[in-house]
Protein backbone atom coordinates (compact mmCIF):
# COMPACT_ATOMS: atom_id res chain seq x y z
CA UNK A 1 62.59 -45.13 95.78
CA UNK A 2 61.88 -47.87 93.50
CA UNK A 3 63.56 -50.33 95.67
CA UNK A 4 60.24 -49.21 98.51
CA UNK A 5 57.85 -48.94 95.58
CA UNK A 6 58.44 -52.78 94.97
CA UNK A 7 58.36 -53.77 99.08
CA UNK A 8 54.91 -51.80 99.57
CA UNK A 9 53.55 -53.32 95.90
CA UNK A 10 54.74 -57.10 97.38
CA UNK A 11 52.67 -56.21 101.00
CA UNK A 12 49.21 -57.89 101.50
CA UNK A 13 46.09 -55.31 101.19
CA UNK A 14 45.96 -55.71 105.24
CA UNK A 15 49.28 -54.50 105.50
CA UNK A 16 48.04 -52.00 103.26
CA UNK A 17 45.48 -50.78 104.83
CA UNK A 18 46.95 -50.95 108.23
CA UNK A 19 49.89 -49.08 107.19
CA UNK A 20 47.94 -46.60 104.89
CA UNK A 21 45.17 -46.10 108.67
CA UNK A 22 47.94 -45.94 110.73
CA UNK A 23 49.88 -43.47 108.80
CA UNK A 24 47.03 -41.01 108.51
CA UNK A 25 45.79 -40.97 111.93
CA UNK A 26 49.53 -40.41 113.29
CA UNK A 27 50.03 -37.43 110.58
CA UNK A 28 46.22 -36.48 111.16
CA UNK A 29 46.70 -36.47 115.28
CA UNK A 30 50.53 -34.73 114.85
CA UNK A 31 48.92 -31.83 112.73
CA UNK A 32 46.30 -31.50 115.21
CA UNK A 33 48.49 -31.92 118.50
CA UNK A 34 51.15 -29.03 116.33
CA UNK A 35 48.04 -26.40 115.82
CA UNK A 36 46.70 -26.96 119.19
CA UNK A 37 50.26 -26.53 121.16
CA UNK A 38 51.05 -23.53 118.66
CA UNK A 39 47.76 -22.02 119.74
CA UNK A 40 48.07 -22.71 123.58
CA UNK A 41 51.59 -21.07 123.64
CA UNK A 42 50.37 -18.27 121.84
CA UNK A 43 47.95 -17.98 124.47
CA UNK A 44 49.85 -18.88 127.14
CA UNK A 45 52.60 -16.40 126.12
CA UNK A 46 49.90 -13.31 125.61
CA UNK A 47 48.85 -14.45 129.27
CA UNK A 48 52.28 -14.00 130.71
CA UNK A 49 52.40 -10.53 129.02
CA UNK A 50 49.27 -9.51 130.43
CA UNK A 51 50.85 -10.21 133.54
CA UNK A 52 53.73 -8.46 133.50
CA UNK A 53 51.87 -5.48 131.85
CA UNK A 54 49.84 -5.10 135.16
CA UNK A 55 52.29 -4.93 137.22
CA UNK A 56 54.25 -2.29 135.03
CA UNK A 57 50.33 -0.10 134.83
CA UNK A 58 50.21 -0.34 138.37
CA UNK A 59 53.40 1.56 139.38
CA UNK A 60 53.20 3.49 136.03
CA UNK A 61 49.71 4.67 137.34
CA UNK A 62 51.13 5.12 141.32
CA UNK A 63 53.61 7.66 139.89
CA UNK A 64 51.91 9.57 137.47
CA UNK A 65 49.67 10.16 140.39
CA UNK A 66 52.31 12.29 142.27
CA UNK A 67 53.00 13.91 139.75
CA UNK A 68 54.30 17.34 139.01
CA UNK A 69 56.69 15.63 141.68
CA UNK A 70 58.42 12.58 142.83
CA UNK A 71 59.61 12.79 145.80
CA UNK A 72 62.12 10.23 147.95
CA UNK A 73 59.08 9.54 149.40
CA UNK A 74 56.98 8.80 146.64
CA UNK A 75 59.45 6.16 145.43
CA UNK A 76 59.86 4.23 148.59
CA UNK A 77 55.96 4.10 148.58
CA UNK A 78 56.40 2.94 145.04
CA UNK A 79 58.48 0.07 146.76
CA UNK A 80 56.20 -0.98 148.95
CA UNK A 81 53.32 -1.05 146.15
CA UNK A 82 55.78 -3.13 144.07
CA UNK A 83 56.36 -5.51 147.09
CA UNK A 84 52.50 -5.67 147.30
CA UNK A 85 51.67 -6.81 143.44
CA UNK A 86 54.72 -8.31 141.58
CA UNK A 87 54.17 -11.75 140.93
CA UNK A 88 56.65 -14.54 142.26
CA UNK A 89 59.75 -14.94 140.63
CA UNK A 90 59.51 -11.72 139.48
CA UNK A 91 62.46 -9.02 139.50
CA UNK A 92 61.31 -5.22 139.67
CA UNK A 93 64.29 -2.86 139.37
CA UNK A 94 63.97 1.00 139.83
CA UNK A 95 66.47 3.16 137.99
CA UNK A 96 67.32 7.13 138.15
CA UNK A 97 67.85 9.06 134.68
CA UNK A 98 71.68 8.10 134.65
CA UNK A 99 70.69 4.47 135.04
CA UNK A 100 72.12 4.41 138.82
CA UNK A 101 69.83 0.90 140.54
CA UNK A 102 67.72 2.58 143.31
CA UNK A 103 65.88 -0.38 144.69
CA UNK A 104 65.74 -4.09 143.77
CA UNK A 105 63.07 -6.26 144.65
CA UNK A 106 62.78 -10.30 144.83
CA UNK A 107 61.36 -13.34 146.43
CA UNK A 108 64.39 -15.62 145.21
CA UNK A 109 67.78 -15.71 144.80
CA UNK A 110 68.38 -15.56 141.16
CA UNK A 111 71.59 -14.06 138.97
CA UNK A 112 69.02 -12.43 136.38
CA UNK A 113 69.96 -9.27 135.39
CA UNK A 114 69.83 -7.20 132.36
CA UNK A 115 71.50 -4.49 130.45
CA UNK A 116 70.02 -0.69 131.61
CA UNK A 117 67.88 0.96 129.02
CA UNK A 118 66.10 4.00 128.30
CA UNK A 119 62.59 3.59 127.00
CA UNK A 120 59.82 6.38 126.04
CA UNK A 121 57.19 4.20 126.41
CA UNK A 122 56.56 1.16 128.18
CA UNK A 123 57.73 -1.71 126.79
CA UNK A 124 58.05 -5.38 126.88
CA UNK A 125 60.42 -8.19 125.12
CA UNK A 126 61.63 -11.59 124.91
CA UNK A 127 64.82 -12.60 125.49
CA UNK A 128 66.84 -15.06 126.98
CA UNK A 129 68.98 -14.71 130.52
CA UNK A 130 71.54 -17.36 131.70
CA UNK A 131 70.13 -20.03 129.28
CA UNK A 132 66.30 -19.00 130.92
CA UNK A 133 63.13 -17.60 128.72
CA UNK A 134 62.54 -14.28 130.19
CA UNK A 135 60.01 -11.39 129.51
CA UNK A 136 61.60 -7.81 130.36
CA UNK A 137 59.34 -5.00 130.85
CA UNK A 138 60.12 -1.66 131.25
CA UNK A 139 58.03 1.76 131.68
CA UNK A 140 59.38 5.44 131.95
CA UNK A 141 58.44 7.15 135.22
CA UNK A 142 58.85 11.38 134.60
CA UNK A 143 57.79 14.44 136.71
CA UNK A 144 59.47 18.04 137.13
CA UNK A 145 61.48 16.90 139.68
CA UNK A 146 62.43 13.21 138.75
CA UNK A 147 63.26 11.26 135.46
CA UNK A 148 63.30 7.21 136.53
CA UNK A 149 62.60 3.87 135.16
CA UNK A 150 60.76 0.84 136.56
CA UNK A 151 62.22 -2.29 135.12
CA UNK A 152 60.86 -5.94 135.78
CA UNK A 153 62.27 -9.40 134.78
CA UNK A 154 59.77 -11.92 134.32
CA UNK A 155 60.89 -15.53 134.07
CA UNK A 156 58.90 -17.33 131.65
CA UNK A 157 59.88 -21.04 134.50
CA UNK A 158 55.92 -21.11 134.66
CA UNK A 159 55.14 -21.33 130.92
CA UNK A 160 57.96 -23.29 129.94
CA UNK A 161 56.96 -26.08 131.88
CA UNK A 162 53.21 -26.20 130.63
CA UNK A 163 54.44 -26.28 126.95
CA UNK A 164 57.00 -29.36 127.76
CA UNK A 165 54.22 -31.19 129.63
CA UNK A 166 51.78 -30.49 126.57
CA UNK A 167 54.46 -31.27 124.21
CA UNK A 168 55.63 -34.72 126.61
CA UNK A 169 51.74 -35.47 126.97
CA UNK A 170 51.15 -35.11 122.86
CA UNK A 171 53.86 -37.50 122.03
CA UNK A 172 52.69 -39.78 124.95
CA UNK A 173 48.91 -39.71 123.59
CA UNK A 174 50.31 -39.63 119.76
CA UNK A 175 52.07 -43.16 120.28
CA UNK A 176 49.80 -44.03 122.39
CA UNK A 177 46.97 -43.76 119.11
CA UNK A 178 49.55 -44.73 116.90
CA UNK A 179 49.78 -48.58 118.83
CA UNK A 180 45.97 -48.47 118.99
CA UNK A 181 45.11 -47.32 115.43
CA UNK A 182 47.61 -49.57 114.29
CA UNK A 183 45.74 -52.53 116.08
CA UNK A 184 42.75 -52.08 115.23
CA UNK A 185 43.31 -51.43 111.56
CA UNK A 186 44.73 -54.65 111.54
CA UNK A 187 42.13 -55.89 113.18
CA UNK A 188 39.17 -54.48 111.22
CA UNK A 189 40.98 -54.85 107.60
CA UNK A 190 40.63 -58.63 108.86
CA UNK A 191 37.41 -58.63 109.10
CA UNK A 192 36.72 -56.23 105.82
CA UNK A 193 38.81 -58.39 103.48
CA UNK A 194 37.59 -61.89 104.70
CA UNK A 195 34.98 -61.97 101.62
CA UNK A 196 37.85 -60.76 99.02
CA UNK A 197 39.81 -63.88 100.96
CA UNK A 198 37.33 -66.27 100.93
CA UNK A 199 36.60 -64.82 97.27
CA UNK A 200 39.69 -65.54 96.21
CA UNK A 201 39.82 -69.38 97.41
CA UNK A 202 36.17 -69.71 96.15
CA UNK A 203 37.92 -68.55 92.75
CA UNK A 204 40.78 -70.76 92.67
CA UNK A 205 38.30 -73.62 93.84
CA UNK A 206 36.38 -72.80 90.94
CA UNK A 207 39.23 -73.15 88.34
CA UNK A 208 40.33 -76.16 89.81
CA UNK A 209 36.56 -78.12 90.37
CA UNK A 210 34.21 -76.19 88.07
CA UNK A 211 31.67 -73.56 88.67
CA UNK A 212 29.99 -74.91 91.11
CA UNK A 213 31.02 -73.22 93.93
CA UNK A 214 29.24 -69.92 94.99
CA UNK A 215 29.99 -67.53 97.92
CA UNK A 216 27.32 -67.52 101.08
CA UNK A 217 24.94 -64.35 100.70
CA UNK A 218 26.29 -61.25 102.18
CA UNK A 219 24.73 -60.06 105.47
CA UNK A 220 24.68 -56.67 104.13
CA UNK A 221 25.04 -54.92 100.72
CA UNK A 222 28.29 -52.67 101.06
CA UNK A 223 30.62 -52.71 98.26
CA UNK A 224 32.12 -56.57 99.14
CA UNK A 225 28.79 -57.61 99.25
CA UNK A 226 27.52 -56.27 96.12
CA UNK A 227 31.37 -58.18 94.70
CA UNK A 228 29.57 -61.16 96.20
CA UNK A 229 26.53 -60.64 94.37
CA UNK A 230 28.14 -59.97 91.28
CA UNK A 231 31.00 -63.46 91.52
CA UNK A 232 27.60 -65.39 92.54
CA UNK A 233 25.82 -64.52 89.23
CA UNK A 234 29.22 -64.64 87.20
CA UNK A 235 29.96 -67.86 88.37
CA UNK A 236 25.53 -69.15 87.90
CA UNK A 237 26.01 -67.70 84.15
CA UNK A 238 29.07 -69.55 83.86
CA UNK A 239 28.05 -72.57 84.58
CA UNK A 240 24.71 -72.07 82.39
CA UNK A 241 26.89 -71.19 79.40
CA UNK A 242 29.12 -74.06 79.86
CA UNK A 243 26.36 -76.67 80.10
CA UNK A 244 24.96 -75.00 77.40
CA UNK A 245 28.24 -74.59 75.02
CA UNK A 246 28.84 -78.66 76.26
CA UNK A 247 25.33 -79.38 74.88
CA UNK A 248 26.35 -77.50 71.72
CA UNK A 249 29.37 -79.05 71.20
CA UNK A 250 27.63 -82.87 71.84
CA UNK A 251 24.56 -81.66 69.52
CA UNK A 252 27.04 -80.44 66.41
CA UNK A 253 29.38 -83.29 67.19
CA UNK A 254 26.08 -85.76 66.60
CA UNK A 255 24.75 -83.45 64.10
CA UNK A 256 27.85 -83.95 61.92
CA UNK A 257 28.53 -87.56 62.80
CA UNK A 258 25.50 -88.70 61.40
CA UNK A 259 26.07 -87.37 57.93
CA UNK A 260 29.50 -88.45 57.81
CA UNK A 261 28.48 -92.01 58.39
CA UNK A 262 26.08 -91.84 55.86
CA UNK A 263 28.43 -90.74 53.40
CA UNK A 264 31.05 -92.97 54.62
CA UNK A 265 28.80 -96.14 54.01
CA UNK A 266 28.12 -94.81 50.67
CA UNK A 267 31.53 -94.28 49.65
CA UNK A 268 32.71 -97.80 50.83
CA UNK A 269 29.84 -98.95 48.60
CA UNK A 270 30.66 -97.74 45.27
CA UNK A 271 34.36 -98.94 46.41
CA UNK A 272 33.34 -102.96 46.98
CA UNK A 273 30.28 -102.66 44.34
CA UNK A 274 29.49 -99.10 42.32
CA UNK A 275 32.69 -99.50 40.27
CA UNK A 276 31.01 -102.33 38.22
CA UNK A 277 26.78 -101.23 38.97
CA UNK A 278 26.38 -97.84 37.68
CA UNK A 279 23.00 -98.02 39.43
CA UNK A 280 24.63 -98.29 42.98
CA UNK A 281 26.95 -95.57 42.05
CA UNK A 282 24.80 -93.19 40.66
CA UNK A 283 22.39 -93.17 44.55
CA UNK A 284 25.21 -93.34 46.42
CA UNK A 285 26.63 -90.44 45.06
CA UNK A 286 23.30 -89.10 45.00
CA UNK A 287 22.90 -89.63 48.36
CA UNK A 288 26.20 -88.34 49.25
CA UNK A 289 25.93 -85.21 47.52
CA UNK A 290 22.43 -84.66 49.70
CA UNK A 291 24.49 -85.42 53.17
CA UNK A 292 27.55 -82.83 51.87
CA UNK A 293 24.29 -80.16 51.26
CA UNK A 294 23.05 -81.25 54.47
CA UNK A 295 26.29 -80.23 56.07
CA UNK A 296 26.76 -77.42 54.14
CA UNK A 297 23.94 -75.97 55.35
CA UNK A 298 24.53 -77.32 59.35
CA UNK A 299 28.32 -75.73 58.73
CA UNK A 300 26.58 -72.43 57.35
CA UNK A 301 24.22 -71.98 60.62
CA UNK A 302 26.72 -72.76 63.05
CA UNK A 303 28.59 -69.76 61.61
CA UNK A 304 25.37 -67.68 61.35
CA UNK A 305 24.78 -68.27 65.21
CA UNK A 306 28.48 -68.20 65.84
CA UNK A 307 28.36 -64.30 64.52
CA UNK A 308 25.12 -63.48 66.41
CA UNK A 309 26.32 -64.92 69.41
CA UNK A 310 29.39 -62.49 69.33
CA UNK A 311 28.64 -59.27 70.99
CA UNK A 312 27.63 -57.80 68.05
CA UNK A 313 26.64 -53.69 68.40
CA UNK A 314 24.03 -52.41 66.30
CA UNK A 315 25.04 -49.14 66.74
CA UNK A 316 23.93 -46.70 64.41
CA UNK A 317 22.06 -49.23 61.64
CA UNK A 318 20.30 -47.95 58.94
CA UNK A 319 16.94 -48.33 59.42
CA UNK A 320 15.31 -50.88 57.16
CA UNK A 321 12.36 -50.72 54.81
CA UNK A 322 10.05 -52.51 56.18
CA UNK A 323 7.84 -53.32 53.24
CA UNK A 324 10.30 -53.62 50.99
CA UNK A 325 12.04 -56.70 53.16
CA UNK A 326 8.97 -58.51 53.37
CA UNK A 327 8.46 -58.19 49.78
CA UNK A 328 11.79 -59.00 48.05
CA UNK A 329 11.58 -62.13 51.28
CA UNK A 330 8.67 -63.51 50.14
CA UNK A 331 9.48 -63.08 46.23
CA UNK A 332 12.46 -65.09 47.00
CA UNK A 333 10.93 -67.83 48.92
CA UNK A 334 8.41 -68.19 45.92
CA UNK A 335 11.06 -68.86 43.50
CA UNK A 336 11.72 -71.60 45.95
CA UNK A 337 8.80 -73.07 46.85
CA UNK A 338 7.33 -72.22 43.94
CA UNK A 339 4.25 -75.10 44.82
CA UNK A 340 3.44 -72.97 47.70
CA UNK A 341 1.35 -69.95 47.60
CA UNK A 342 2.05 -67.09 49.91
CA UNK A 343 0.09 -64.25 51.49
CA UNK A 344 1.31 -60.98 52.06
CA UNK A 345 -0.17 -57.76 53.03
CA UNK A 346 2.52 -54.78 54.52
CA UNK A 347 2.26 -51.49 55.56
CA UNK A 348 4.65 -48.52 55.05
CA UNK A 349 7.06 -48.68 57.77
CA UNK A 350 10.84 -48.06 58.70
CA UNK A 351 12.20 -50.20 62.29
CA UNK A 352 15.97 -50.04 63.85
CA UNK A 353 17.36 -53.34 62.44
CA UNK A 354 19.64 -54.06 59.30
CA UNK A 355 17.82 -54.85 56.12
CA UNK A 356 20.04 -58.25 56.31
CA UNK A 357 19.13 -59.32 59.43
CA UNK A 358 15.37 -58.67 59.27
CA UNK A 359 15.62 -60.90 55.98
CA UNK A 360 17.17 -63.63 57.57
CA UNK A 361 14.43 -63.72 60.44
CA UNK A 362 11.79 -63.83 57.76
CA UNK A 363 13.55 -66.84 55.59
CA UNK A 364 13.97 -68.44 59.11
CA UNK A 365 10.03 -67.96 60.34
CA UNK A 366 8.59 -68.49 56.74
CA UNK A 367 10.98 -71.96 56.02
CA UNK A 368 9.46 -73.30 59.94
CA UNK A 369 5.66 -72.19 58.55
CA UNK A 370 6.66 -74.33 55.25
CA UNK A 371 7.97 -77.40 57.04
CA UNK A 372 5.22 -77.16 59.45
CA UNK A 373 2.38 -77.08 57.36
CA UNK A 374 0.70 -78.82 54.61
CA UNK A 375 1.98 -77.88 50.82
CA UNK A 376 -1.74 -77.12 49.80
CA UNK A 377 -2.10 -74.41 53.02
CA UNK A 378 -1.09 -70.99 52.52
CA UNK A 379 2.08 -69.15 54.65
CA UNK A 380 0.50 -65.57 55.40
CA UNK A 381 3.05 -62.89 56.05
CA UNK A 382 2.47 -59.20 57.24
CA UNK A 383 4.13 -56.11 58.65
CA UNK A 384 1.86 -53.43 60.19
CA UNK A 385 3.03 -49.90 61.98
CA UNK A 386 2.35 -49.62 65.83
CA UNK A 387 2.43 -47.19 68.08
CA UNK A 388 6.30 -47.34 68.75
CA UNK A 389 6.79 -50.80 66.70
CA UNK A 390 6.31 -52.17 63.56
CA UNK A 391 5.00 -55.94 64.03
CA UNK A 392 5.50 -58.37 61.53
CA UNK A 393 3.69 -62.12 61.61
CA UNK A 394 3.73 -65.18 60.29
CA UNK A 395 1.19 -67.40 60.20
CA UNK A 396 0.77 -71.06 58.85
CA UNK A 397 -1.98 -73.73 58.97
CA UNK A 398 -0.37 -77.18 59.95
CA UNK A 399 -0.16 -79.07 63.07
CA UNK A 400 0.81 -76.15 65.55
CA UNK A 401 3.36 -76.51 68.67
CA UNK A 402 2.54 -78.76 71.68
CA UNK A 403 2.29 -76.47 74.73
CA UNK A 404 5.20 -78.65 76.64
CA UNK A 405 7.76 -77.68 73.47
CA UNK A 406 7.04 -74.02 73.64
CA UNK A 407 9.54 -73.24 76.31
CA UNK A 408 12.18 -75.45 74.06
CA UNK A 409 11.44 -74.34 70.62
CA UNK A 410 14.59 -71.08 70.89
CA UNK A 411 17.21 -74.28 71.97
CA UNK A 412 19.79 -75.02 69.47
CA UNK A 413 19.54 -78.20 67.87
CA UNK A 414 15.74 -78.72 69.03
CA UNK A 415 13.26 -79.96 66.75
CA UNK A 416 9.91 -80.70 67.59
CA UNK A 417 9.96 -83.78 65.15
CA UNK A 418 13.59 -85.06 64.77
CA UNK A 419 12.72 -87.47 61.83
CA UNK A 420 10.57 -85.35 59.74
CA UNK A 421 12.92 -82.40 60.23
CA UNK A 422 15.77 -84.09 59.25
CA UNK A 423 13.69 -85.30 56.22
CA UNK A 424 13.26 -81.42 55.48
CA UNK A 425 16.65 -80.85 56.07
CA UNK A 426 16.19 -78.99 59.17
CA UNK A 427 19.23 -78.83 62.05
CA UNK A 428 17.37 -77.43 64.21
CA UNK A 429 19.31 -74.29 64.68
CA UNK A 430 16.71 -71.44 62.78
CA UNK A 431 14.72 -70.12 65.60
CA UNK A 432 17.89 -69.95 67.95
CA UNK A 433 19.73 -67.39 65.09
CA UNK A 434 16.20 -65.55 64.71
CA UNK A 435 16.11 -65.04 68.62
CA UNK A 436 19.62 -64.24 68.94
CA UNK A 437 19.24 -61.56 65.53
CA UNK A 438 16.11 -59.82 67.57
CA UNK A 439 17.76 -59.67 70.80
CA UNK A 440 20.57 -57.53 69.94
CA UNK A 441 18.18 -55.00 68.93
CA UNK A 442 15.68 -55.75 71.99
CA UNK A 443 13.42 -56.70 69.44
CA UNK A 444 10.22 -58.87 71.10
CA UNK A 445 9.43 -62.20 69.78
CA UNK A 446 5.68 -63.47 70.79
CA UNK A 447 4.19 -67.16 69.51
CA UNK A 448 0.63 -68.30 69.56
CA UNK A 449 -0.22 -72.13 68.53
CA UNK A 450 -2.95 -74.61 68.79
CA UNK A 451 -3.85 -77.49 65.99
CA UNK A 452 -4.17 -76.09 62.85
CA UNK A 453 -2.68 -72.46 63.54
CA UNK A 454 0.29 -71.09 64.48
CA UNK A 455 1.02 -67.48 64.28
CA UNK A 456 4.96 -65.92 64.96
CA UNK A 457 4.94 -62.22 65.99
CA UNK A 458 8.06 -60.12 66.00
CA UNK A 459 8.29 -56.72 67.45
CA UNK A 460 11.23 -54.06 66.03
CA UNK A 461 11.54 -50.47 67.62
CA UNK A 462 10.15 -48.44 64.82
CA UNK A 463 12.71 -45.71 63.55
CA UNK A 464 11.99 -41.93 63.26
């Protein structure tokens, strides 16, 4: 069993399917061919009875009609009768009480005969004579004066031969739809598994030359098609994620060269000259120590948007406190910047997002209004209730966002101003963790800019 397990598990899904049609039109056609003979032999059978039954009314009725009595004359007018109506092939005995044969009649010579018997009734069975299907019918004949019985063989020849020819033409017709059903599921399953073939080679393609190759559109939308659909926008994502994790990797790789070079000049330095100038060794280690921070703090986002990128579930979060984020947010970022002066007005409100995460956007937004702004201009900050979302904005008074960067600014590693954000320490990496933070909770994100104002509006679900 095992040993056919493996051999149909090793067959191609044509032979599959070809095999798997084949097989259930052949048991599908034999069940039908098996119910339909069954019920044409039953019918056939009842036929022949009927048959035989009229013949055996007929004289039943002649003699009953003479009645109180038979005479020799009656029966050999019930002879003639029976000449008259028995069907051919047919054998119609007539017997006296003591079984004695008093007239035989038959078209052909036959060798069918049957044990006498004494019957009440008239009755009719199935038996079998010389090897031959045969129906026997027999019907009492009584009066005052004779006691008789009228006996007739019936050869079932007739019916017989229609059930072999059904049977012969079911078999014919069977593996005759057996050949044919076997074609064409060959045939078809060609022409339904081309796309999961050319699928297939598209795939292996694509692991051998990239993710460039795509599958034509579907003519229509079945099941393969909609596989099409779905391998074409696999394969578009794929390659988007791939430029975009090669771009990453290029980005950090620059990101964290620079630094390193910086420090490594330093440090070969204060080997060939800070040993003996404490003045060269104190800012280059000075300077070193602000490259390590720098990194420290590159090494520290990569892992922030390392963890957002993850598929990360909220799930059942407890719903923050609004208000009290914002404030404990910007009470931190004042011990901080403790030469700026913040803003902050918030409302009462509770939104599906962890208390963490909505703390993180806000350091994120408020440290871009900071950078981007001048140190005398206040960072405003507020959190009002919606109708099914608590908003929170940030606003800031410095040079705004050029309308060609806006599409750019949610890029990792973009920054608007490379030199002055690398002055400020910025990697360029806050507003990609802040957008990946408020999409796993399908949180909106909405900016407005022009010279001199710049507001950042987030949208959280509010919670119940």
């Amino acid at each position: 069993m095992n040993h056919l397990k493996n051999k149909w598990n090793a067959l191609s899904i044509r032979w599959k399917w070809m095999l798997s049609a084949s097989a259930t039109i052949f048991l599908a056609f034999t069940a039908f061919s098996f119910i339909l003979i069954v019920a044409m032999s039953q019918w056939m059978m009842q036929e022949e009875r009927n048959t035989l039954n009229d013949v055996l009314s007929d004289l039943e009725d002649f003699y009953e009609s003479r009645n109180p009595l038979v005479t020799i004359n009656d029966i050999n007018e019930g002879r003639e009768l029976a000449e008259q109506i028995y069907e051919r092939g047919q054998i119609i005995h007539f017997y006296n009480d003591d079984g004695y044969k008093i007239y035989q009649i038959q078209r052909t010579q036959s060798d069918f005969s049957v044990p006498f018997k004494r019957v009440e009734e008239t009755e009719i069975e199935r038996t079998r004579v010389n090897g031959t299907s045969v129906l026997v019918g027999r019907t009492p004949v009584n009066s005052n004066g004779f006691n008789g019985y009228v006996e007739i063989i019936h050869p079932l020849s007739a019916y017989t031969a229609q059930l072999n020819y059904m049977i012969f033409l079911s078999l014919i017709l069977l593996i005759a739809a057996l050949i044919f059903s076997s074609y064409a599921a060959y045939i078809l399953s060609g022409t339904f598994i081309k796309p999961v073939i050319q699928l297939g080679k598209t795939m292996k393609k694509t692991q051998q030359e990239g993710f460039q190759h795509q599958l034509p559109e579907p003519d229509h939308q079945d099941e393969v098609g909609g596989l099409i659909d779905i391998f074409n926008d696999l394969m578009t994502e794929l390659e988007k994620n791939f430029a975009k994790q090669k771009q990453f990797t290029e980005d950090a790789s620059h990101e964290m060269r620079t630094p390193l070079q910086i420090i490594e000049g330093h440090l070969n330095l204060i080997q060939r000259w800070g040993k003996k100038d404490p003045e060269v060794l104190e800012e280059s280690l000075a300077i070193s120590l602000e490259e390590i921070n720098r990194m420290k703090k590159l090494v520290s986002d990569l892992l922030m948007l390392s963890r957002a990128d993850r598929d990360m579930h909220p799930g059942d979060v407890q719903p923050a406190d609004c208000k009290k984020v914002l404030l404990n947010t910007v009470q931190k970022m004042q011990s901080v910047y403790s030469k700026r002066s913040f803003e902050i007005k918030a409302e009462v409100g509770y939104a599906q997002i962890a208390a963490d995460h909505l703390e993180q956007i806000l350091i994120i937004l408020i440290e871009n209004a900071i950078k981007y702004s001048p140190d005398d201009q206040k960072v405003k900050i507020s959190g009002k209730n919606k109708e099914s979302t608590y908003e929170v904005k940030v606003e800031d008074f410095g040079e705004g966002i050029a309308e060609e960067n806006m599409p750019l600014i949610f890029d990792r590693f973009y920054r608007i101003e490379k030199s002055r954000s690398r002055e400020m320490g910025g990697n360029g990496l806050g507003l990609s963790i802040a957008k990946r933070l408020l999409d796993l909770y399908s949180a909106k994100i909405h900016i407005q800019s022009q010279p001199g104002h710049t507001v950042i509006s987030i949208y959280i679900k509010s919670a119940k």
